[in-house]
Every structure is written in structure tokens, then in C-alpha cells.
N, C-alpha and C. Protein backbone atom coordinates (compact mmCIF):
# COMPACT_ATOMS: atom_id res chain seq x y z
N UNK A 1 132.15 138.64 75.26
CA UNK A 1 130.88 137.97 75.16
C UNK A 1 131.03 136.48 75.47
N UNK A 2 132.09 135.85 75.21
CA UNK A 2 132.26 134.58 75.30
C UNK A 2 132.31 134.31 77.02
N UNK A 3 133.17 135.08 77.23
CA UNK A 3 133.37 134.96 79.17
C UNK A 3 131.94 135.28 80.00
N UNK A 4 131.11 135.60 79.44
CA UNK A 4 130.14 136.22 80.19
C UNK A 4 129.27 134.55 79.55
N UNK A 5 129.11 134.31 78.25
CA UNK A 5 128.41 133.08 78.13
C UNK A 5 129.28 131.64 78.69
N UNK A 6 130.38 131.39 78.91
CA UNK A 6 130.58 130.67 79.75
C UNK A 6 130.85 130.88 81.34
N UNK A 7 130.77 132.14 81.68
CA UNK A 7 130.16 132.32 83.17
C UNK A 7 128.90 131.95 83.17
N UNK A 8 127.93 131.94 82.79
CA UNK A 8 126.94 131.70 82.57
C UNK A 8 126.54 130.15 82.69
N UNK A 9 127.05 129.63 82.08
CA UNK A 9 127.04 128.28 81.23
C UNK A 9 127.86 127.75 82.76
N UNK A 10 128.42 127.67 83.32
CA UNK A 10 129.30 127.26 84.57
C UNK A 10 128.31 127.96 85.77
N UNK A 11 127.67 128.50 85.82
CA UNK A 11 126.92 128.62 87.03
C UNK A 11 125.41 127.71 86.99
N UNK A 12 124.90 127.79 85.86
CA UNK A 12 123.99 126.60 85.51
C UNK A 12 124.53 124.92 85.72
N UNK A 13 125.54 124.99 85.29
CA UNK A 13 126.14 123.35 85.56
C UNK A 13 126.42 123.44 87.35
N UNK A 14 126.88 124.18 87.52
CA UNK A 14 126.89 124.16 89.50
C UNK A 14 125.67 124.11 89.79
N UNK A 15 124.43 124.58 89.73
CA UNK A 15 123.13 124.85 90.16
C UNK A 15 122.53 123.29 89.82
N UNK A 16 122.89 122.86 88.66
CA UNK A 16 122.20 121.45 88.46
C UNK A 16 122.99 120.50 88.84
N UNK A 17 124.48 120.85 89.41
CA UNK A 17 125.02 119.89 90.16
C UNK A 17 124.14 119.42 91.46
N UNK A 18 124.24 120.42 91.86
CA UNK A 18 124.03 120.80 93.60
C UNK A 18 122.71 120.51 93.61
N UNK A 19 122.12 120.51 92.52
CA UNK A 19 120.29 119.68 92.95
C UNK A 19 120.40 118.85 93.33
N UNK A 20 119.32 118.68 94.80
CA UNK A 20 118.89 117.15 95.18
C UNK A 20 117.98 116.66 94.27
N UNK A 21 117.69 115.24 94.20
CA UNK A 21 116.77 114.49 93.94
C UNK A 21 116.30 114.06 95.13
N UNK A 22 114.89 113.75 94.84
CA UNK A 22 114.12 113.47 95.82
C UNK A 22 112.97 112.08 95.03
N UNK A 23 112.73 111.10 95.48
CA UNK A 23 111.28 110.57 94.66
C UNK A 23 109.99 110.67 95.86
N UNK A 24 109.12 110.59 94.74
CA UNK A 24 108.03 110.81 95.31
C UNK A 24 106.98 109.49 94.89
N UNK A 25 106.33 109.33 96.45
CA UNK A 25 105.28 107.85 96.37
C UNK A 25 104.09 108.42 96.67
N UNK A 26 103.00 107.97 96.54
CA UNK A 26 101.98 108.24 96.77
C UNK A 26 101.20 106.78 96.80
N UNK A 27 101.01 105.65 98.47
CA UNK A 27 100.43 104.82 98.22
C UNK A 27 99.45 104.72 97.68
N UNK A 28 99.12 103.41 96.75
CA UNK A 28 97.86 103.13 95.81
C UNK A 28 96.46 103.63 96.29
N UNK A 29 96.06 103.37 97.92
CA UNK A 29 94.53 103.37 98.23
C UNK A 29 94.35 104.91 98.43
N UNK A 30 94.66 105.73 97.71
CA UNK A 30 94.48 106.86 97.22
C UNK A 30 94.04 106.44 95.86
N UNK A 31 92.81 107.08 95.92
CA UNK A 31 92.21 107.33 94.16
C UNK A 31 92.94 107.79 93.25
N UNK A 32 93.27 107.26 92.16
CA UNK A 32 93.61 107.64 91.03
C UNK A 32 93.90 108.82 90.26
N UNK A 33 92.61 109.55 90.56
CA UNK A 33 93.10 110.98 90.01
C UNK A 33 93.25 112.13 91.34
N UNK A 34 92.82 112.04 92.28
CA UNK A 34 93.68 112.26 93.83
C UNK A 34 95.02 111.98 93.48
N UNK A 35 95.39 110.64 93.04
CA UNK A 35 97.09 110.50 93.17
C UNK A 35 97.94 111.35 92.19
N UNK A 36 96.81 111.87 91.22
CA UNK A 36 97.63 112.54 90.06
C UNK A 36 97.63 113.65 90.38
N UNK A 37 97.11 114.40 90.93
CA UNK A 37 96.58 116.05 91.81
C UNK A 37 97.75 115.95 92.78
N UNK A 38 98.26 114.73 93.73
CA UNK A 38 99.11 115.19 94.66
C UNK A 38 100.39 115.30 94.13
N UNK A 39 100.66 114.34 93.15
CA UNK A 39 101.95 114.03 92.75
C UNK A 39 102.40 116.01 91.91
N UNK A 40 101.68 115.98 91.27
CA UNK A 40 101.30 117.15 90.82
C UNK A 40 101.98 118.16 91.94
N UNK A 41 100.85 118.37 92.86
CA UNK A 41 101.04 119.39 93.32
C UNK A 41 102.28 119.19 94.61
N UNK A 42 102.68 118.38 94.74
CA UNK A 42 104.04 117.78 95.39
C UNK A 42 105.35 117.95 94.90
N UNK A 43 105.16 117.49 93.34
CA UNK A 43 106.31 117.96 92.77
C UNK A 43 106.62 119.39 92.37
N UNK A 44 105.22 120.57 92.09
CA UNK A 44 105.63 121.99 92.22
C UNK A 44 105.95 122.25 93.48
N UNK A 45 105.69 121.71 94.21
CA UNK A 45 106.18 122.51 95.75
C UNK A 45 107.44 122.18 95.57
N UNK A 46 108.32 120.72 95.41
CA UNK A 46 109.73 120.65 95.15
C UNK A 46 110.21 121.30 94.48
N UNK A 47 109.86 121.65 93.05
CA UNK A 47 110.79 122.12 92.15
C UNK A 47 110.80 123.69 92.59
N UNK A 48 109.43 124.60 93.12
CA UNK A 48 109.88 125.55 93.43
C UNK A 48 111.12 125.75 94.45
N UNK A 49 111.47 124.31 95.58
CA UNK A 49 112.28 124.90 96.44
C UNK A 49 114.17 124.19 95.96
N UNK A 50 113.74 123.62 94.45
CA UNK A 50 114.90 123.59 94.13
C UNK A 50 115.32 122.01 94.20
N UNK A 51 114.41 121.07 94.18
CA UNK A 51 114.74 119.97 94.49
C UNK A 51 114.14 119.27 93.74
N UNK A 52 114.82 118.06 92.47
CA UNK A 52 114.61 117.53 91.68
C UNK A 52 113.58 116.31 92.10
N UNK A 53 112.45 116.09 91.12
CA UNK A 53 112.21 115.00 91.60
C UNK A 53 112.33 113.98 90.50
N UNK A 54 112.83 112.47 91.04
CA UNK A 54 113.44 111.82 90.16
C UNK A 54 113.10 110.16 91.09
N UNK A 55 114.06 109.36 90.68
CA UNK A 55 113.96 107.85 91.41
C UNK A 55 115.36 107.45 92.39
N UNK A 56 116.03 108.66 92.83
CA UNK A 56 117.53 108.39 93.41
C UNK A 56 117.07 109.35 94.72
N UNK A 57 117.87 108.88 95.84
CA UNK A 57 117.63 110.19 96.63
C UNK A 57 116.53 109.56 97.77
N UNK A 58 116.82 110.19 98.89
CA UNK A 58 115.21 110.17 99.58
C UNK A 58 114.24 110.03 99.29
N UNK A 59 113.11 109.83 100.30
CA UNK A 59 112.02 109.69 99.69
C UNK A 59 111.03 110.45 99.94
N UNK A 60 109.93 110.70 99.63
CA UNK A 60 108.64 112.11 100.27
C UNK A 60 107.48 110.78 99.74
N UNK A 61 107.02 111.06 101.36
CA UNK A 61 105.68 109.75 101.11
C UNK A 61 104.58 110.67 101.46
N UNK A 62 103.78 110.51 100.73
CA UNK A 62 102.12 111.42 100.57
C UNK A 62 101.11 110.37 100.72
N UNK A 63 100.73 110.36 102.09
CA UNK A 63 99.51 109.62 102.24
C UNK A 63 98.27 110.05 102.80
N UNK A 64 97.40 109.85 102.30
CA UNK A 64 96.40 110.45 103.11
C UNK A 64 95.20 109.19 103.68
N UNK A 65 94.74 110.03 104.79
CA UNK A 65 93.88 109.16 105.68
C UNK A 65 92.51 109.90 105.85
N UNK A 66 91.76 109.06 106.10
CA UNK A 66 90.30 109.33 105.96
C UNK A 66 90.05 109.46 107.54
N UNK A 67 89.45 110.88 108.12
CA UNK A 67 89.17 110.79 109.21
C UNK A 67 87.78 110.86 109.73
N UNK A 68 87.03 111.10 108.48
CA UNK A 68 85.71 111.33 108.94
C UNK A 68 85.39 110.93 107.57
N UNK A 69 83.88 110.44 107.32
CA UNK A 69 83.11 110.76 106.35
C UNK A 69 81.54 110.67 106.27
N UNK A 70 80.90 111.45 105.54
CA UNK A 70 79.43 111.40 105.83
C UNK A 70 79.28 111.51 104.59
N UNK A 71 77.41 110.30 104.02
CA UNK A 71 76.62 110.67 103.11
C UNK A 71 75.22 111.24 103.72
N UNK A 72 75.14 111.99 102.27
CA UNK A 72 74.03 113.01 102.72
C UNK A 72 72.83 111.99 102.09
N UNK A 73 71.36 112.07 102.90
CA UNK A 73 70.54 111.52 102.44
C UNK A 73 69.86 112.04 101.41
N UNK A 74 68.72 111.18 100.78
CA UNK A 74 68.32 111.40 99.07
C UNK A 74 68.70 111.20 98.04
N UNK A 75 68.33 111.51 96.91
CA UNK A 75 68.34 110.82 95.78
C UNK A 75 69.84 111.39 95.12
N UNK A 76 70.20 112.72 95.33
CA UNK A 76 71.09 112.89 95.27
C UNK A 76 72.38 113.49 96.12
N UNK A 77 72.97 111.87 96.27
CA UNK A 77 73.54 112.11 97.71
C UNK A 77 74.91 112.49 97.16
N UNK A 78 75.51 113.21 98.19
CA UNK A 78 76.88 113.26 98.45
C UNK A 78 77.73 112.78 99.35
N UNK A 79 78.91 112.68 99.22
CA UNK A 79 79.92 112.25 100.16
C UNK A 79 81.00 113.18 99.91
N UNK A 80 80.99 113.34 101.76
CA UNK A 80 81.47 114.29 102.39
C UNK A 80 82.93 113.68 103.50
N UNK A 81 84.29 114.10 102.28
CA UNK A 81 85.53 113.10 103.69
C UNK A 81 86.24 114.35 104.31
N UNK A 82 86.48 114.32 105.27
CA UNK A 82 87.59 115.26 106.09
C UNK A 82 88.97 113.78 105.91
N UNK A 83 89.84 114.53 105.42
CA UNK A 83 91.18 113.94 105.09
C UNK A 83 92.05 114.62 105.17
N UNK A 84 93.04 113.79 106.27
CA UNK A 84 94.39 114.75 106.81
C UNK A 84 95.64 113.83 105.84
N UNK A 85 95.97 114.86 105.11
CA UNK A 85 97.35 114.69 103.79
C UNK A 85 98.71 114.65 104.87
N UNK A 86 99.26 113.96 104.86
CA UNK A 86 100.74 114.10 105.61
C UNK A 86 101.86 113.34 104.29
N UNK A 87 103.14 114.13 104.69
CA UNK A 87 104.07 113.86 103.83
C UNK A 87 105.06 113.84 104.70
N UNK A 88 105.90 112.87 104.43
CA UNK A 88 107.25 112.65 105.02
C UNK A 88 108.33 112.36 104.64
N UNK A 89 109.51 113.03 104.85
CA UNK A 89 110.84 112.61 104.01
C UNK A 89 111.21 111.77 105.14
N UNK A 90 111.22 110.56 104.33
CA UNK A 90 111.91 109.26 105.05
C UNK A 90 113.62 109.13 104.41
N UNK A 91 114.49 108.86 105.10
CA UNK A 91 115.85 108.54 104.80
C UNK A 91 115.95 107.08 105.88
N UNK A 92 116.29 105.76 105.15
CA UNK A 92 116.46 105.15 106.03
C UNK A 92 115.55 104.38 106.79
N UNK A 93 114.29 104.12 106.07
CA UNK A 93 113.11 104.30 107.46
C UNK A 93 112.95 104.93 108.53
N UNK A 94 114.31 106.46 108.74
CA UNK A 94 113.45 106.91 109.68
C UNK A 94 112.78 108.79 109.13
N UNK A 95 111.67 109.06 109.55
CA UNK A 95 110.96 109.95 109.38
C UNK A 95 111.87 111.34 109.91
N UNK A 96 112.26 112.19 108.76
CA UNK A 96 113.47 113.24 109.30
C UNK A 96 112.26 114.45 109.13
N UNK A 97 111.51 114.53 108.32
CA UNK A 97 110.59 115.81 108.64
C UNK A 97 108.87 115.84 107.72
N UNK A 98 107.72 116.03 108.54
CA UNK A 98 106.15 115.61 107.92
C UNK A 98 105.78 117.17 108.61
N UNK A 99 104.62 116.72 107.33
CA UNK A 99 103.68 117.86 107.73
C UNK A 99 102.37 117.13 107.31
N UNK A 100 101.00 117.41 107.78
CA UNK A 100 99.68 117.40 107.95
C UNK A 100 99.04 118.35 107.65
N UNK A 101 98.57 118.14 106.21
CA UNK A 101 97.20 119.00 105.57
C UNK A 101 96.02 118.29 106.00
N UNK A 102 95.28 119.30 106.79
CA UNK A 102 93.67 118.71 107.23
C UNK A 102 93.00 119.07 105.90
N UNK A 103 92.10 118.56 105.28
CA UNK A 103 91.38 118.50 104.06
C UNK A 103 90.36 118.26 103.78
N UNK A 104 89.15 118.74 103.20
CA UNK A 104 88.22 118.61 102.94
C UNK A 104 87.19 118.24 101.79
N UNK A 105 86.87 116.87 101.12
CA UNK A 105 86.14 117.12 100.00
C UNK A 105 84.57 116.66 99.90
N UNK A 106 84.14 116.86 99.31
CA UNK A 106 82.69 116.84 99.04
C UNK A 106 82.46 116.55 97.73
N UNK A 107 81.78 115.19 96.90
CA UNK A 107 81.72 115.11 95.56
C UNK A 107 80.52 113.62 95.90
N UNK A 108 80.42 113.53 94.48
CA UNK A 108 78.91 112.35 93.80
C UNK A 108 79.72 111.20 94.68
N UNK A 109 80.85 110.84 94.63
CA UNK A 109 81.14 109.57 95.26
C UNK A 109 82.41 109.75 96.09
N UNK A 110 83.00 108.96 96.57
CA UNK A 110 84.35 108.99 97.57
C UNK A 110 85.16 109.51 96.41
N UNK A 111 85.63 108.91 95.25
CA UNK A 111 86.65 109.24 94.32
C UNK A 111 86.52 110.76 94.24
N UNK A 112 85.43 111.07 93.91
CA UNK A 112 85.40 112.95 93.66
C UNK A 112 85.86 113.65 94.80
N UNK A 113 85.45 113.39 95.72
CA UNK A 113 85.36 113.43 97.44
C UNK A 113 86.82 113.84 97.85
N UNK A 114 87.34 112.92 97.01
CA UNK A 114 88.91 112.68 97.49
C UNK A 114 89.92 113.77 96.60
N UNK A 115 89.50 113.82 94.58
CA UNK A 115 89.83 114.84 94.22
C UNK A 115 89.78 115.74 94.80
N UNK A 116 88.19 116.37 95.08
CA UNK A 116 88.37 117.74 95.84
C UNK A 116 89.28 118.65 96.75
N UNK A 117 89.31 117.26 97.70
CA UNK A 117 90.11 117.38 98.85
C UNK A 117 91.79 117.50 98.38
N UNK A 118 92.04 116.72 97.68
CA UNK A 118 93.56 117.01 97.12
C UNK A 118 93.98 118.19 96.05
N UNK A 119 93.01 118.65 95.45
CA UNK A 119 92.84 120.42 95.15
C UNK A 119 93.15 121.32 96.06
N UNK A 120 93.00 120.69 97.39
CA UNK A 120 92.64 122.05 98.31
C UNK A 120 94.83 122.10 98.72
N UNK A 121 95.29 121.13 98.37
CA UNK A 121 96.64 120.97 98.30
C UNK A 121 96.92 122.54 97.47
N UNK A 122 98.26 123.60 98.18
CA UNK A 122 98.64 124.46 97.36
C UNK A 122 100.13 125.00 97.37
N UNK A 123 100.83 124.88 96.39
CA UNK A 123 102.27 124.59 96.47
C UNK A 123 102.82 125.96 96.73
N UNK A 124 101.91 126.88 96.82
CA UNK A 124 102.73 128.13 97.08
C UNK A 124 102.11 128.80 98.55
N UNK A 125 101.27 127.89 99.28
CA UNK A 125 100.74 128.11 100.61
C UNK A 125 101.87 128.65 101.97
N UNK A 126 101.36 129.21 102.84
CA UNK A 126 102.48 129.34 103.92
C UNK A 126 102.81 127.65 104.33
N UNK A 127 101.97 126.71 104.76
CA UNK A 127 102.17 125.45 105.10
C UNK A 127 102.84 124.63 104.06
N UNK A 128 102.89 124.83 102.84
CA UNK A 128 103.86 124.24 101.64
C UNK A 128 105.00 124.79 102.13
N UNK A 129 105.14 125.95 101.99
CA UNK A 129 106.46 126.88 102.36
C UNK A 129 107.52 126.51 103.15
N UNK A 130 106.64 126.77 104.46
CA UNK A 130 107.05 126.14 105.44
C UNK A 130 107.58 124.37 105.24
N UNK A 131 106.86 123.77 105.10
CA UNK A 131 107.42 122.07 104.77
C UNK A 131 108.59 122.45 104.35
N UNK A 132 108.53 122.89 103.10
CA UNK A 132 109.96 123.07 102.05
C UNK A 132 111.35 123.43 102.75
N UNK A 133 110.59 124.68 103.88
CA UNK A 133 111.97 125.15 104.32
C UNK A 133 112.55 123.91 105.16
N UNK A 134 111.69 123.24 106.00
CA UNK A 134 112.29 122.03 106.82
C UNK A 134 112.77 121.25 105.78
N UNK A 135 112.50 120.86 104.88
CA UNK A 135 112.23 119.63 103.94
C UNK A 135 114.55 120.11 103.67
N UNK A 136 114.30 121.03 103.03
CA UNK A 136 115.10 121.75 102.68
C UNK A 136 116.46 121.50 103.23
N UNK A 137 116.32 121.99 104.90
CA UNK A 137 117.36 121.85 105.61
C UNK A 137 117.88 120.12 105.91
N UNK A 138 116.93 119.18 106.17
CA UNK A 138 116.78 117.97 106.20
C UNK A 138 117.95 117.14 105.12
N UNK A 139 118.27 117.70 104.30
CA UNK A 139 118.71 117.20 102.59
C UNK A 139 120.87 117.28 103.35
């Protein structure tokens, strides 16, 4: 019993050796609770593929850009942004692998607008997946 709990106990310490760290930014002119939705859903996409996120290590930059937006007329208007999410592991300043979520939100003001749109973020998507596996090999 003992050999089997320190086999055990020694394959866990290799597994948390061998984790990368990674940190994760999310510039400011992203809304507030947008920034908490990506970080969020940024860091489950890491940890599912095994990669710590912490303040050592590369970096994964999540920015998003506003490519369109429309308000609707009347009293109760909406705003409507198409926003493409890109993330990039930078080493170095130079860009080793990004991906581009096109995105969509619709809410009472830009801030909601922008939540929405960073909901539509999903860490277990083929396009998460995919990132990860590049992200992955990149390390």
C-alpha cells in the first residue's frame, strides 16, 4: 500500500513539475465585467489543457476590438457591437500563436454589449480546442 501511495504521490509531483505557467492580460479598455468573463473563461481553457496560469512564463494577451456597432432607435434603445476577441501568446514581443473569436453582443449600453459578447467565449469549443492545441505545442 505504501508503494502504490508513493507511486502515486511521485507522479503528481512530475505532473506539477512539468506544468507551464502562463499569465494572462487582458488590456483595461475592455469593460470591467467583460474583463472578468474573459479572464475566466481564458483561464478554463488553460487549465483544461494543462497549463498553469500564474505571473512567470509567457504571456496570453486577450484583446478585443470593436468592429462594428449600432444603436437601435427609441426610447428603448440598444447597442449592438460585433467584436473580434484575439489572443496571443507573445514570448519576447514576438507573437508565436493567436486566434480570433468574431463576437457578438447586444445589451442597454456598450458595457452589457460587451458582456454578452464575451459569454459567447467557450472553453470547451472546437476553436478553444484548437488554440490550446497550438498554444500547447508553442510552450
Amino acid at each position: 500500500m505504501k508503494k502504490l501511495f508513493l507511486l502515486a504521490a511521485a507522479a503528481l509531483l512530475s505532473v506539477a513539475v512539468s506544468a507551464q505557467t502562463l499569465s494572462l492580460k487582458v488590456p483595461e479598455n475592455v469593460p470591467e465585467a467583460a474583463r472578468e468573463v474573459l479572464v475566466q473563461r481564458f483561464t478554463q481553457m488553460l487549465q483544461g489543457a494543462g497549463v498553469t496560469v500564474g505571473e512567470a512564463g509567457e504571456t496570453l494577451i486577450v484583446e478585443g476590438v470593436v468592429t462594428d456597432k449600432m444603436e437601435t432607435p427609441g426610447s428603448a434603445s440598444q447597442t449592438a457591437l460585433s467584436i473580434d476577441i484575439k489572443a496571443s501568446l507573445v514570448r519576447d514581443d514576438e507573437v508565436l500563436v493567436e486566434n480570433t473569436w468574431p463576437v457578438k453582443g447586444v445589451g442597454a449600453d456598450e458595457e452589457d454589449a460587451w458582456l454578452r459578447a464575451a459569454k459567447q467565449i467557450l472553453p470547451r469549443s472546437k476553436a478553444a480546442l484548437t488554440f490550446m492545441d497550438a498554444l500547447k505545442s508553442k510552450f
